[in-house]
PDB file of N, CA and C in Angstrom:
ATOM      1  N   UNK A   1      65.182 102.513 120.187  1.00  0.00           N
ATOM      2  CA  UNK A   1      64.612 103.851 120.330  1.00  0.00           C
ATOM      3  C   UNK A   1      63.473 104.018 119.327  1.00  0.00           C
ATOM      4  N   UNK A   2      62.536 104.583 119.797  1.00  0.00           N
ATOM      5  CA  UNK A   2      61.254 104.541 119.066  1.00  0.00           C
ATOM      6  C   UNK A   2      61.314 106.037 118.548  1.00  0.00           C
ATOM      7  N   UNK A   3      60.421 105.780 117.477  1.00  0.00           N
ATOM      8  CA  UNK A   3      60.575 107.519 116.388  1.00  0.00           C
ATOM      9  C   UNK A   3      59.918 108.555 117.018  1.00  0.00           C
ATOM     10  N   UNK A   4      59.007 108.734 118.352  1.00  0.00           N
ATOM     11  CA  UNK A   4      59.252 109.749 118.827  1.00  0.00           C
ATOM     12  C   UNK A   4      59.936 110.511 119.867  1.00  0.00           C
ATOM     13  N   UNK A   5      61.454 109.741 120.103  1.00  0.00           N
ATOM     14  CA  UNK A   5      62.305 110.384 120.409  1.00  0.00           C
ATOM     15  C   UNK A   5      63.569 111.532 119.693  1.00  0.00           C
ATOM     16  N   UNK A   6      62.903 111.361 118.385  1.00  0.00           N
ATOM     17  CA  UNK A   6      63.082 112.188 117.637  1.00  0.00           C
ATOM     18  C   UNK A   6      62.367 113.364 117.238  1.00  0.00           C
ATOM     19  N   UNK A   7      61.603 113.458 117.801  1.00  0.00           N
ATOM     20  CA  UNK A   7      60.335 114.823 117.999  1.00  0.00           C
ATOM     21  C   UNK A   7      60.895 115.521 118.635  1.00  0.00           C
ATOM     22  N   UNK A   8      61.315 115.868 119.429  1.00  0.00           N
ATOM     23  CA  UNK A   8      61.809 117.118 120.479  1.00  0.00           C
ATOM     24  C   UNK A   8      62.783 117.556 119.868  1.00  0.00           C
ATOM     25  N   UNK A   9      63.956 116.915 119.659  1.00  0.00           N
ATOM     26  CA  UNK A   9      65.010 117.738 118.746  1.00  0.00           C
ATOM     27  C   UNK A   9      64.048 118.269 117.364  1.00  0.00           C
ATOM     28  N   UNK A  10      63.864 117.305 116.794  1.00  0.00           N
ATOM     29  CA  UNK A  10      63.269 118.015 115.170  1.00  0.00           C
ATOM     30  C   UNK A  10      62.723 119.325 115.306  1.00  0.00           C
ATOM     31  N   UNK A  11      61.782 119.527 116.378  1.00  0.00           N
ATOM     32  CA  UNK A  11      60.613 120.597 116.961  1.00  0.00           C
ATOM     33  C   UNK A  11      61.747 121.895 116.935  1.00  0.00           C
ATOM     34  N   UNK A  12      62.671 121.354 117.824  1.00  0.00           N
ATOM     35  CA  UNK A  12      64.059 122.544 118.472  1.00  0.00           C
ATOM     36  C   UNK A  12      64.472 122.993 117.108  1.00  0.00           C
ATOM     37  N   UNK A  13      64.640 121.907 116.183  1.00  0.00           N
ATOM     38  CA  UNK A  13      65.518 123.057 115.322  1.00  0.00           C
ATOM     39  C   UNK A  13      64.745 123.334 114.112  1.00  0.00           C
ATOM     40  N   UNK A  14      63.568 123.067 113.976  1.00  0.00           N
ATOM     41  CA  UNK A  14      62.748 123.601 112.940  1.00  0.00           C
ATOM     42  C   UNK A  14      62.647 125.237 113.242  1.00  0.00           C
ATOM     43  N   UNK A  15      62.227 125.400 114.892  1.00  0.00           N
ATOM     44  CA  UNK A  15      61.471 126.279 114.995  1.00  0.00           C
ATOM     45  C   UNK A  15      62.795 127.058 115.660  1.00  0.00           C
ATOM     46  N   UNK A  16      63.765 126.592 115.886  1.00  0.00           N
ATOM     47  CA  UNK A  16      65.275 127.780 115.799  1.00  0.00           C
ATOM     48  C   UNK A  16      65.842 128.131 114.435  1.00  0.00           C
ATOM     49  N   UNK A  17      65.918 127.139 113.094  1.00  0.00           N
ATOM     50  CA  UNK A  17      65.676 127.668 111.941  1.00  0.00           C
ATOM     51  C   UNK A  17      64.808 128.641 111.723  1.00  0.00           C
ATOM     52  N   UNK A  18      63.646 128.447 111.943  1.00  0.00           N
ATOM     53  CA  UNK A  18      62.624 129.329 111.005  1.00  0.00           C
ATOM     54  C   UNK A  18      62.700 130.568 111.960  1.00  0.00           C
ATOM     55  N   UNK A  19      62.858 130.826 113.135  1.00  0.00           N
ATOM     56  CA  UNK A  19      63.084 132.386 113.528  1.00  0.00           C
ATOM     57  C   UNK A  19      64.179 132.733 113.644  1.00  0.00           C
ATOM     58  N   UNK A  20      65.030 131.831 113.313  1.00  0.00           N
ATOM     59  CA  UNK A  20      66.595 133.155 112.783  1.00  0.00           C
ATOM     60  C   UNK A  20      66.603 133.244 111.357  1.00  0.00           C
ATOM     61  N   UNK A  21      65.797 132.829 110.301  1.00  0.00           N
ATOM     62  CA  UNK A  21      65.434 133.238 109.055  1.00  0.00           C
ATOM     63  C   UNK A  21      64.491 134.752 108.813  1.00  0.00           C
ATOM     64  N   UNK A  22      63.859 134.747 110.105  1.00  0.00           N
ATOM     65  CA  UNK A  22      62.743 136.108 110.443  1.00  0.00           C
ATOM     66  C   UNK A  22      63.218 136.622 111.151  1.00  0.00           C
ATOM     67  N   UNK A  23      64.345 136.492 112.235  1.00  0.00           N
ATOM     68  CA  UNK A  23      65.079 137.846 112.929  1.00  0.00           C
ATOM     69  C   UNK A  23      66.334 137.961 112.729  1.00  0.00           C
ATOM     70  N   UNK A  24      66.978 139.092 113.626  1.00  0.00           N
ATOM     71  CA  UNK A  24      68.530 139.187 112.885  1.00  0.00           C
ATOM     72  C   UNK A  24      69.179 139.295 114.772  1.00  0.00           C
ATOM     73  N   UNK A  25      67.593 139.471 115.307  1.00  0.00           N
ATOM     74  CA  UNK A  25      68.496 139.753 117.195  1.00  0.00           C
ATOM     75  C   UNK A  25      68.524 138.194 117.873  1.00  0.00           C
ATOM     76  N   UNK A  26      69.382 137.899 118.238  1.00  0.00           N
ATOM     77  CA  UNK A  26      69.535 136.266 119.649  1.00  0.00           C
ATOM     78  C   UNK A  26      68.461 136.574 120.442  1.00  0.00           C
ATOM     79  N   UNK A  27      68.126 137.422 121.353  1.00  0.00           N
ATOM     80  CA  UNK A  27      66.721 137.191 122.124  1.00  0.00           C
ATOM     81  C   UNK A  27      65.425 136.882 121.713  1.00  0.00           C
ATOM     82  N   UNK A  28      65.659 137.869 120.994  1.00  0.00           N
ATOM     83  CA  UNK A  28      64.039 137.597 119.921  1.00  0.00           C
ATOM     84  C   UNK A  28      63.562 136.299 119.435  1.00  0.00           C
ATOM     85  N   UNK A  29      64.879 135.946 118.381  1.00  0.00           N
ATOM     86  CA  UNK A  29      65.043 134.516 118.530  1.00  0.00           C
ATOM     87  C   UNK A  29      64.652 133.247 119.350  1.00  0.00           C
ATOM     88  N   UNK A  30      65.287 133.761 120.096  1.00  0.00           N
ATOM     89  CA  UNK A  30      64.651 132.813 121.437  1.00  0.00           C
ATOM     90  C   UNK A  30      63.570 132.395 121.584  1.00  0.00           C
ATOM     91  N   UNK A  31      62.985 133.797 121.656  1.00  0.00           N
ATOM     92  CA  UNK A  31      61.679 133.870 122.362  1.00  0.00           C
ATOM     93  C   UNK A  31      60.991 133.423 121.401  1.00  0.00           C
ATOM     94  N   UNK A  32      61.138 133.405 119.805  1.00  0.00           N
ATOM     95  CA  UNK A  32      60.040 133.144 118.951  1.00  0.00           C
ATOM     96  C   UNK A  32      60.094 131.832 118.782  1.00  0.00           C
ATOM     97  N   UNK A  33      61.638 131.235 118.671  1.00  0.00           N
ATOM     98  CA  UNK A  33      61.787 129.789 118.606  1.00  0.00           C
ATOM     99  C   UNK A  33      60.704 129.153 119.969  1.00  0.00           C
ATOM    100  N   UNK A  34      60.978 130.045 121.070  1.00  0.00           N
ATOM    101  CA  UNK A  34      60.384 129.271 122.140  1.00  0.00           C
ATOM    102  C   UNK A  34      58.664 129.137 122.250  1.00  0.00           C
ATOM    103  N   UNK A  35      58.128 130.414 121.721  1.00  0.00           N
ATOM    104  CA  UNK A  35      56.804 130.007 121.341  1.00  0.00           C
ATOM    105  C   UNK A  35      56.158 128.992 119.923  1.00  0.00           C
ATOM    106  N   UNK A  36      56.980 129.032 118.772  1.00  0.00           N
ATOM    107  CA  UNK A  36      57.337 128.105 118.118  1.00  0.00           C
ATOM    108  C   UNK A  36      56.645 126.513 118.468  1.00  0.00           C
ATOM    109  N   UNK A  37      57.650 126.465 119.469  1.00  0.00           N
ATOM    110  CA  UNK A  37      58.117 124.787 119.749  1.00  0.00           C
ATOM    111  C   UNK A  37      56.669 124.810 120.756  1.00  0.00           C
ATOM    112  N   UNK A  38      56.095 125.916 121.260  1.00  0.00           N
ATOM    113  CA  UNK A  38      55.294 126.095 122.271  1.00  0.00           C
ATOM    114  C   UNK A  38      54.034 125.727 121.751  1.00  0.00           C
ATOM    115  N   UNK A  39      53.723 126.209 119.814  1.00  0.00           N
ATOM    116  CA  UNK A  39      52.534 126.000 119.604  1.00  0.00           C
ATOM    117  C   UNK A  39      52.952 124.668 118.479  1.00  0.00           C
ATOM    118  N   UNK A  40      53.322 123.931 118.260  1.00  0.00           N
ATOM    119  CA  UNK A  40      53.808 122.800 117.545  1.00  0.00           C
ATOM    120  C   UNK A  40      53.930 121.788 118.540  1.00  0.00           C
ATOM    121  N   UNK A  41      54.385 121.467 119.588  1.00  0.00           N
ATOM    122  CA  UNK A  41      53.789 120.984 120.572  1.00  0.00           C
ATOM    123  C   UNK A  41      52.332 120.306 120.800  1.00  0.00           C
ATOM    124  N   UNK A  42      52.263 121.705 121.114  1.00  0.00           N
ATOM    125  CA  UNK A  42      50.463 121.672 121.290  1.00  0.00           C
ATOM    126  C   UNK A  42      49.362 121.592 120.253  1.00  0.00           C
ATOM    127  N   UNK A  43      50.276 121.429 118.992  1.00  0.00           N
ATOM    128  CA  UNK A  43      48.851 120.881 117.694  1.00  0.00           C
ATOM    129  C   UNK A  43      49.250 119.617 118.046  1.00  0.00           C
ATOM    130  N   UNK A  44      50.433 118.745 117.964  1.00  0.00           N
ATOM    131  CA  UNK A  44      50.912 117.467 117.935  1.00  0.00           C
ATOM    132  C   UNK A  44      49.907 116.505 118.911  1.00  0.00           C
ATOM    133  N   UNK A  45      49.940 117.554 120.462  1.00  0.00           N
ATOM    134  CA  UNK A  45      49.205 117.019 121.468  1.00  0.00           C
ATOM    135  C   UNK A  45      47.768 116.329 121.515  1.00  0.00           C
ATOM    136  N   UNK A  46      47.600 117.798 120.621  1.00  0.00           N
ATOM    137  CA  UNK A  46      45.850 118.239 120.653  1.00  0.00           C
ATOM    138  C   UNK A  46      45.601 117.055 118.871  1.00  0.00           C
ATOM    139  N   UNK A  47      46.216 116.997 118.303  1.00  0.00           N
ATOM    140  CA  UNK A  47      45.934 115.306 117.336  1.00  0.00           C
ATOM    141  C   UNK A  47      45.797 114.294 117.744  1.00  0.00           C
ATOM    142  N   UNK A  48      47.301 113.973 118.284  1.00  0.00           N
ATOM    143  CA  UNK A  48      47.368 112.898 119.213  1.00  0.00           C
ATOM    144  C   UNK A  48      45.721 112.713 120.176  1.00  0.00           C
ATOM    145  N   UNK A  49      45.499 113.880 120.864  1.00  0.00           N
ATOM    146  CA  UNK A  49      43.997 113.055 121.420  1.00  0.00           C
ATOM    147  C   UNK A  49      42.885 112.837 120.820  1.00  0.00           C
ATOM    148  N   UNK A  50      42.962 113.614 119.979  1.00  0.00           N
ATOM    149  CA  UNK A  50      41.957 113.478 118.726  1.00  0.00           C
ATOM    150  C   UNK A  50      41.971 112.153 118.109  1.00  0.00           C
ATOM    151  N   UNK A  51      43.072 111.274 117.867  1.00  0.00           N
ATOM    152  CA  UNK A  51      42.869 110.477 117.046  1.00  0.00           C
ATOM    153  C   UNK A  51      43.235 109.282 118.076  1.00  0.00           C
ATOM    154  N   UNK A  52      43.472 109.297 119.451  1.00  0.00           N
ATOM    155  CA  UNK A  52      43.219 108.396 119.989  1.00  0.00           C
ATOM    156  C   UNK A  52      41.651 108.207 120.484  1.00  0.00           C
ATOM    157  N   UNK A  53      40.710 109.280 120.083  1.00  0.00           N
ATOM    158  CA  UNK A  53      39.597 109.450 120.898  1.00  0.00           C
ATOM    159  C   UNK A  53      38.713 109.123 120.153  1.00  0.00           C
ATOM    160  N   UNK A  54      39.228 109.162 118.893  1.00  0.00           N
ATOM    161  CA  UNK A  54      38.674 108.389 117.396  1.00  0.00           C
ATOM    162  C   UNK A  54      39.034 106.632 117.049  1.00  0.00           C
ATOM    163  N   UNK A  55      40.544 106.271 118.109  1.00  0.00           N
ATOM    164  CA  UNK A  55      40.753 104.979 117.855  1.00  0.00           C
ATOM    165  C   UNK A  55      40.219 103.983 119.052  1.00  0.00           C
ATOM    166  N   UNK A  56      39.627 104.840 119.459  1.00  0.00           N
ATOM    167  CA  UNK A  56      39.221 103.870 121.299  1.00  0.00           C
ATOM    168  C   UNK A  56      37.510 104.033 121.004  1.00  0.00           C
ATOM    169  N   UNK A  57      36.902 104.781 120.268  1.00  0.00           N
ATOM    170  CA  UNK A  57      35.462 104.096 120.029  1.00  0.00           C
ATOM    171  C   UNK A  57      35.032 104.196 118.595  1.00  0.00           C
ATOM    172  N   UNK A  58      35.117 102.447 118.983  1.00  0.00           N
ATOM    173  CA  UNK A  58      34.830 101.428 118.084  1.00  0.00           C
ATOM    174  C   UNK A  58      33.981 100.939 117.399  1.00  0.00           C
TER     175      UNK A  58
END
């Protein structure tokens, strides 16, 4: 198993930690964990092409 099959969980519970540290309601929660993981994701993504777009010209 390669180390980024460990990204998706890590993502899940960083960002379910850090908004039940900032709310006290389960939905809210949710929803913040779920945008969370929504924008952590999408920096990861948006590097990832960045630095393949930097490693492919040579």
């Amino acid at each position: 198993m390669t180390y980024y099959g460990f990204v998706f969980p890590l993502v899940v519970a960083i960002a379910l930690v850090y908004s039940a540290s900032r709310h006290e309601e389960w939905p809210r929660i949710w929803w913040q964990a779920l945008r969370l993981c929504g924008a952590i994701f999408g920096i990861l993504l948006a590097t990832t092409v960045v630095l393949l777009l930097i490693n492919t010209q040579v």
